[in-house]
C-alpha atoms as a PDB file:
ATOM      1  CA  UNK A   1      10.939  -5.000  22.572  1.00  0.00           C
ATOM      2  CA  UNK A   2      14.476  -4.819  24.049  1.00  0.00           C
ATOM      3  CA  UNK A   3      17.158  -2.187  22.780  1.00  0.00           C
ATOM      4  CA  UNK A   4      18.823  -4.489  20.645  1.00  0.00           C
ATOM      5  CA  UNK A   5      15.843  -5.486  18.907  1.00  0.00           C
ATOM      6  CA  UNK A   6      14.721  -2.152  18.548  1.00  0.00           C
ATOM      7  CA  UNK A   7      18.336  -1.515  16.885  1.00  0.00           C
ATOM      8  CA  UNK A   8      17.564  -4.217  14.374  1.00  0.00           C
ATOM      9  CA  UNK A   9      14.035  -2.982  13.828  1.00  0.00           C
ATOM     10  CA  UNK A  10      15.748   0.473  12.847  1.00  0.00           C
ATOM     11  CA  UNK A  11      18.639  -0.479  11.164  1.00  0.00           C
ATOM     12  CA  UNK A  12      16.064  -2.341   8.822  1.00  0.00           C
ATOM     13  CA  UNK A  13      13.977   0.567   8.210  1.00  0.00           C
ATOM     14  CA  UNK A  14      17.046   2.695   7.653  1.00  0.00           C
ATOM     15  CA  UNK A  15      18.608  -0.110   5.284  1.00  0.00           C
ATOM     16  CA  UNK A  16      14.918   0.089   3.335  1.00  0.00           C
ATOM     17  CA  UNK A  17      14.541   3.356   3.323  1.00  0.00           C
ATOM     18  CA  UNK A  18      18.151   3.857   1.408  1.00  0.00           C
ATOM     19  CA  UNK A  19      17.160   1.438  -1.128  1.00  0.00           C
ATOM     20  CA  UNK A  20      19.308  -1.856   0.351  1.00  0.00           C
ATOM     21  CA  UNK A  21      16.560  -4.355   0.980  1.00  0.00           C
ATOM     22  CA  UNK A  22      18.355  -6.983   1.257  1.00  0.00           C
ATOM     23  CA  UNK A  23      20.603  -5.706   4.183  1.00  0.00           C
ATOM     24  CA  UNK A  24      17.472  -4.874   5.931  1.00  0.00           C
ATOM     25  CA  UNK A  25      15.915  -8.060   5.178  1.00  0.00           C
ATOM     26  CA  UNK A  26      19.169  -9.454   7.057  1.00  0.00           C
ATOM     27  CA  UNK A  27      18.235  -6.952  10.016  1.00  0.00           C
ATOM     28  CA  UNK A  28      15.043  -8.399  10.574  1.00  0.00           C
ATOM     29  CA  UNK A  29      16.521 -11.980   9.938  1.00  0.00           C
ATOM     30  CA  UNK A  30      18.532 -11.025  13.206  1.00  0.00           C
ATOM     31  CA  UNK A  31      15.753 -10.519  15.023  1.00  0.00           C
ATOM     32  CA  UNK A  32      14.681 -13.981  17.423  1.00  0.00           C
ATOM     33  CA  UNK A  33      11.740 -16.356  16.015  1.00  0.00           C
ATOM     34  CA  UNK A  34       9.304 -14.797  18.569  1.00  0.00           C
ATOM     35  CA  UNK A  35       9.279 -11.446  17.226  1.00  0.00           C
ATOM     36  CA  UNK A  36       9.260 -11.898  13.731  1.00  0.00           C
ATOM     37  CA  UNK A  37       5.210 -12.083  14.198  1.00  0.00           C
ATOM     38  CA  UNK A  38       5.449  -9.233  15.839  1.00  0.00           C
ATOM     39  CA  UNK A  39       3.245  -6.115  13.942  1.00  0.00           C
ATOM     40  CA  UNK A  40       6.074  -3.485  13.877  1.00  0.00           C
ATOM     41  CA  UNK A  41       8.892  -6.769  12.358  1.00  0.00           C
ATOM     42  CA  UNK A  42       5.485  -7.857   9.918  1.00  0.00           C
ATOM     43  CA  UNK A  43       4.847  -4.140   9.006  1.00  0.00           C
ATOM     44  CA  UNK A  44       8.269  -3.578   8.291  1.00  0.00           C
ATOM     45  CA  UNK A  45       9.268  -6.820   6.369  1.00  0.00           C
ATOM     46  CA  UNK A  46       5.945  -5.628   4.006  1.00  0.00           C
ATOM     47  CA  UNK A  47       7.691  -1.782   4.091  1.00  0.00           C
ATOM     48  CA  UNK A  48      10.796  -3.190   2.812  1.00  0.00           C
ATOM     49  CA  UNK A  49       9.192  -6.173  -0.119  1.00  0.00           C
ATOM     50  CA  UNK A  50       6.831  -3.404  -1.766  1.00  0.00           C
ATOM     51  CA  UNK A  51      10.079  -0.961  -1.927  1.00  0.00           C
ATOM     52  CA  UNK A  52      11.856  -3.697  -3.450  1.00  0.00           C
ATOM     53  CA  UNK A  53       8.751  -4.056  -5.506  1.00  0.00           C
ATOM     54  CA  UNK A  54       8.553  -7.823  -4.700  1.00  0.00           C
ATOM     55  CA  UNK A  55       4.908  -7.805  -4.414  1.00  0.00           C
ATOM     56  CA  UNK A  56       4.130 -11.298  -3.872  1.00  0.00           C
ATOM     57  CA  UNK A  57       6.721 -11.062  -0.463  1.00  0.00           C
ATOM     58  CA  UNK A  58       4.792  -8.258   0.244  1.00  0.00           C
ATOM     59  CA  UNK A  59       1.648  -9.592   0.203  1.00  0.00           C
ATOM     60  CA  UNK A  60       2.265 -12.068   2.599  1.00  0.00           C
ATOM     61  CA  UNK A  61       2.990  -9.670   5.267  1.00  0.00           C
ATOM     62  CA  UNK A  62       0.195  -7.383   4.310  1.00  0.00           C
ATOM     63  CA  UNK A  63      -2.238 -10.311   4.707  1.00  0.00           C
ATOM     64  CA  UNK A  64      -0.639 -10.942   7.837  1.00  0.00           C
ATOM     65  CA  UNK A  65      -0.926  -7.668   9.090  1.00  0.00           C
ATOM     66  CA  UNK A  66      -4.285  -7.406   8.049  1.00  0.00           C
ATOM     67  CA  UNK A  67      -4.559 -10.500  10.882  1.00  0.00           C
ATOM     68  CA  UNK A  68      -2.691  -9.529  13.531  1.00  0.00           C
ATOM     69  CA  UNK A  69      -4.475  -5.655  13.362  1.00  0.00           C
ATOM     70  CA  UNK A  70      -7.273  -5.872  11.249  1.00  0.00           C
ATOM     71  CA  UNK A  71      -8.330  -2.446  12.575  1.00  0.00           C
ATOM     72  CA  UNK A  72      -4.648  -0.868  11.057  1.00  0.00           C
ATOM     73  CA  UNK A  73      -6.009   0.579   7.467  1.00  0.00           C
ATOM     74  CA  UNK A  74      -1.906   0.458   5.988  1.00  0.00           C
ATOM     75  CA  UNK A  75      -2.114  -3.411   6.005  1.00  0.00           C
ATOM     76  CA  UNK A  76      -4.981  -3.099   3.738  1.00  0.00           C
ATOM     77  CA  UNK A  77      -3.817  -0.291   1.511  1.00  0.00           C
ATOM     78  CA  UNK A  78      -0.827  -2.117   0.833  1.00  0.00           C
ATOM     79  CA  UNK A  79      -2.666  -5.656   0.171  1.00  0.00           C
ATOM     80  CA  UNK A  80      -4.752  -4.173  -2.152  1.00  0.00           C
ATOM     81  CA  UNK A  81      -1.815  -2.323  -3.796  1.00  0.00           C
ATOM     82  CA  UNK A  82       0.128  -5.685  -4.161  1.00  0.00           C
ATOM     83  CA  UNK A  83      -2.493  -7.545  -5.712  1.00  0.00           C
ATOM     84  CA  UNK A  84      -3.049  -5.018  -8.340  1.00  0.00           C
ATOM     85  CA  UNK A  85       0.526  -5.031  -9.218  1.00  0.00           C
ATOM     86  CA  UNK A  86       0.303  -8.593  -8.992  1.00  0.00           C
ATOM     87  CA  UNK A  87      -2.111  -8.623 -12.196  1.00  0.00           C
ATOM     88  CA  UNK A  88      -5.682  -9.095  -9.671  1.00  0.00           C
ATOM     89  CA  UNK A  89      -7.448  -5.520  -9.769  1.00  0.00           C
ATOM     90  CA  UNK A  90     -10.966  -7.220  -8.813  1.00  0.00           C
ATOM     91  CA  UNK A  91      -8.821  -8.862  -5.863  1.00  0.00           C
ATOM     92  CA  UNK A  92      -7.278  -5.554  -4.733  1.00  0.00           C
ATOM     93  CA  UNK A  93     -11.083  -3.396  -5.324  1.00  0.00           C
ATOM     94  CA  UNK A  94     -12.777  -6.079  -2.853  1.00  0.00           C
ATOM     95  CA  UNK A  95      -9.767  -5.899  -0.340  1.00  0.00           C
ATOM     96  CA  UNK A  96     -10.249  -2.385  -0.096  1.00  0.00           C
ATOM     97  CA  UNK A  97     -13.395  -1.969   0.190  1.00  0.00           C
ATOM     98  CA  UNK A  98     -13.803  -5.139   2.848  1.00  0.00           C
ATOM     99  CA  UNK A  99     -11.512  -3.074   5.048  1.00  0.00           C
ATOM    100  CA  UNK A 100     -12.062  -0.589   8.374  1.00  0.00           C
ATOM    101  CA  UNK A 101     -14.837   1.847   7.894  1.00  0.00           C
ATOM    102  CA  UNK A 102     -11.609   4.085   8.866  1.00  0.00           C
ATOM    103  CA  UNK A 103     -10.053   3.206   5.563  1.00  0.00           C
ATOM    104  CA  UNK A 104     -13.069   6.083   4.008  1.00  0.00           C
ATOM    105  CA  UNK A 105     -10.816   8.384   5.591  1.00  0.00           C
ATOM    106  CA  UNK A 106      -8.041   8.267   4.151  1.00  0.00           C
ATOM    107  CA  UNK A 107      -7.278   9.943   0.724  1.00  0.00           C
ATOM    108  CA  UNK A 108      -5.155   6.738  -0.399  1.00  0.00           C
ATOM    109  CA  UNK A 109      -8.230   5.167  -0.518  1.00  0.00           C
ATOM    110  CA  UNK A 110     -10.067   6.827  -2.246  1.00  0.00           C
ATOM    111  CA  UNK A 111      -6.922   6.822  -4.927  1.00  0.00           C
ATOM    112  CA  UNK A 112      -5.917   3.840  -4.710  1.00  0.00           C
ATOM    113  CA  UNK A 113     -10.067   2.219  -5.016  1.00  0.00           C
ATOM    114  CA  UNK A 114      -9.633   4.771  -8.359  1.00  0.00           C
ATOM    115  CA  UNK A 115      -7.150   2.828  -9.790  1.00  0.00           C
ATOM    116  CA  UNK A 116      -8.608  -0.268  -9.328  1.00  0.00           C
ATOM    117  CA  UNK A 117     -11.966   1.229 -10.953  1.00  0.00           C
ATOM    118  CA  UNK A 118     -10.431   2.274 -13.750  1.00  0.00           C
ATOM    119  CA  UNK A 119      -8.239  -0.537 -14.356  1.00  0.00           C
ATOM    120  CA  UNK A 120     -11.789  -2.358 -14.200  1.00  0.00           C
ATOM    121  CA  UNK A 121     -13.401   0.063 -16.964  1.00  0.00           C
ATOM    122  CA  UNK A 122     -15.917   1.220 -14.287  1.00  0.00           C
ATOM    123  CA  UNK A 123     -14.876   5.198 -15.356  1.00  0.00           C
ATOM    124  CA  UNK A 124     -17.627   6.973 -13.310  1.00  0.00           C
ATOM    125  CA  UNK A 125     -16.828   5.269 -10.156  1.00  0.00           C
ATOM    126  CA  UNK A 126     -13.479   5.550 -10.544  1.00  0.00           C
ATOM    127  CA  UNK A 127     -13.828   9.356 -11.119  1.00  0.00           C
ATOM    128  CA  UNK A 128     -16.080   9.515  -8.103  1.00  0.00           C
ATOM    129  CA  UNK A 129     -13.213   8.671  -5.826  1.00  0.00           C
ATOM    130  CA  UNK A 130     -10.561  10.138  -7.522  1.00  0.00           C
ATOM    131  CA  UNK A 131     -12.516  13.812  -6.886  1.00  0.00           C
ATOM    132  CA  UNK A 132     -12.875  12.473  -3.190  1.00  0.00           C
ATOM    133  CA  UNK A 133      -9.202  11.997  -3.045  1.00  0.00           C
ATOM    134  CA  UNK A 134      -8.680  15.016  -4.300  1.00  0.00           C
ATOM    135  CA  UNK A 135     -10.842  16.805  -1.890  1.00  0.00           C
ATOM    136  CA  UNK A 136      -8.870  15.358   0.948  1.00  0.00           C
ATOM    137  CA  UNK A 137      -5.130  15.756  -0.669  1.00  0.00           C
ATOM    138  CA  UNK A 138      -4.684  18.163  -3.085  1.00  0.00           C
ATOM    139  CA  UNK A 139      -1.200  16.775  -4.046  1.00  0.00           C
ATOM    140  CA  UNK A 140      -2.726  13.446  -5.076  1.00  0.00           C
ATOM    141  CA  UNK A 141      -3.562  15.566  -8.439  1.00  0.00           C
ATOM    142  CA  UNK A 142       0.368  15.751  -9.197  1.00  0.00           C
ATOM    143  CA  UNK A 143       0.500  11.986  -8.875  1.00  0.00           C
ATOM    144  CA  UNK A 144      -2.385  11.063 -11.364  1.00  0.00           C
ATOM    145  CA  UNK A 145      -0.570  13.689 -13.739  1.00  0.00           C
ATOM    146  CA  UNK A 146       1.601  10.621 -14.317  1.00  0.00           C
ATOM    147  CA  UNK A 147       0.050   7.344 -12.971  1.00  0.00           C
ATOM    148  CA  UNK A 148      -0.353   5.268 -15.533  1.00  0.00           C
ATOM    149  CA  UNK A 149      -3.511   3.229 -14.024  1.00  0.00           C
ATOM    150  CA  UNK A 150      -5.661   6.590 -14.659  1.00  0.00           C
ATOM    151  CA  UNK A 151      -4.543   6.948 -18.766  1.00  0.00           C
ATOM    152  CA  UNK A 152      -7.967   6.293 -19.759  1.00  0.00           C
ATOM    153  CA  UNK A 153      -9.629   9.169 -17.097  1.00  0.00           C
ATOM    154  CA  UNK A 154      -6.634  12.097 -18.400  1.00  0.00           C
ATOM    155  CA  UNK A 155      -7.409  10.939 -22.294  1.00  0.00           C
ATOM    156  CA  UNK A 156     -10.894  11.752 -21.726  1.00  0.00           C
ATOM    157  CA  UNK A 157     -10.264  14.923 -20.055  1.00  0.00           C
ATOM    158  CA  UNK A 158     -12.118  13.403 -17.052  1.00  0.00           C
ATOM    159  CA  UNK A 159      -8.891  14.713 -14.602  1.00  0.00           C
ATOM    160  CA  UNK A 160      -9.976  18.417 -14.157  1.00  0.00           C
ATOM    161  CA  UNK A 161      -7.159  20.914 -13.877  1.00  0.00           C
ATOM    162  CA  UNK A 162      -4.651  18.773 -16.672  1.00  0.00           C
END
C-alpha cells in the first residue's frame, strides 16, 4: 500500500473513530477498485458499519474477512456480533463457535458466546463462559453490570459480585 492510500486508510479510521462514518466511508470510497478487497480496507469498512451500528453493512465485510483471513478471530467476533443484533442469536452462537481454536482465547469470546447463550435460554452455559470471561478480563464484569443480553443471569443473582 502506497502513502496515499495509506492516508485514506487513516483518514477513514480517524473519520470512524470521531463518530463521522460517512466521511470515512468516502475515504475508503477514494481508495482504487483493487484495494478495496484488501483485509486492512475490508476490516476497516466493517470497523466503521458496526460503529454506525449498520449491522447488515457490517456483516458483509465481516463475512468477507472471515474469507480473506479465516485464521483473524476479529472477523468472527464481529460476524457473530452483527447477526445477533441483526435478530439471529442461533446464527451468531454457531459462527462463534465454528471459528479459530484461537478464538478460546480471547475473553470476547467467551462474552460474547454468553450473550448468545442467554439470549437462547441455555442459562448454565451461558454462565459457564461468562465466569471464563471473567477469569481472563476482569473489566468484562463492569460491562455485564449493564448489558442488557445478560438481564435474565443479574435477576437471578447468577452474576457474582452485583
Amino acid at each position: 500500500m502506497d502513502v496515499t492510500h495509506q492516508r485514506l486508510l487513516l483518514a477513514a479510521q480517524g473519520y470512524s473513530e470521531l463518530g463521522l462514518p460517512e466521511l470515512a466511508l468516502a475515504e475508503l470510497a477514494e481508495l482504487p477498485e483493487e484495494m478495496q478487497a484488501d483485509p486492512s480496507v475490508v476490516e476497516t469498512r466493517l470497523s466503521v458499519f458496526m460503529q454506525a451500528k449498520r449491522y447488515k453493512d457490517a456483516l458483509q465485510f465481516g463475512q468477507k474477512l472471515c474469507r480473506l483471513l479465516p485464521e483473524k478471530t476479529s472477523g468472527f467476533i464481529h460476524s457473530a456480533y452483527c447477526l445477533h443484533e441483526l435478530g439471529n442469536t442461533k446464527a451468531a452462537r454457531e459462527l462463534l463457535l465454528s471459528g479459530p481454536d484461537a478464538l478460546r482465547a480471547e475473553p470476547t469470546f467467551h462474552y460474547n458466546l454468553a450473550c448468545y447463550e442467554c439470549a437462547l435460554g441455555n442459562f448454565e452455559q451461558a454462565r459457564a463462559h461468562l465466569d471464563v470471561s471473567f477469569a481472563m478480563d476482569k473489566k468484562l464484569r463492569d460491562f455485564a453490570r449493564n448489558d442488557p443480553d445478560l438481564s435474565v443471569l443479574r435477576e437471578t443473582g447468577a452474576i457474582a459480585g452485583q
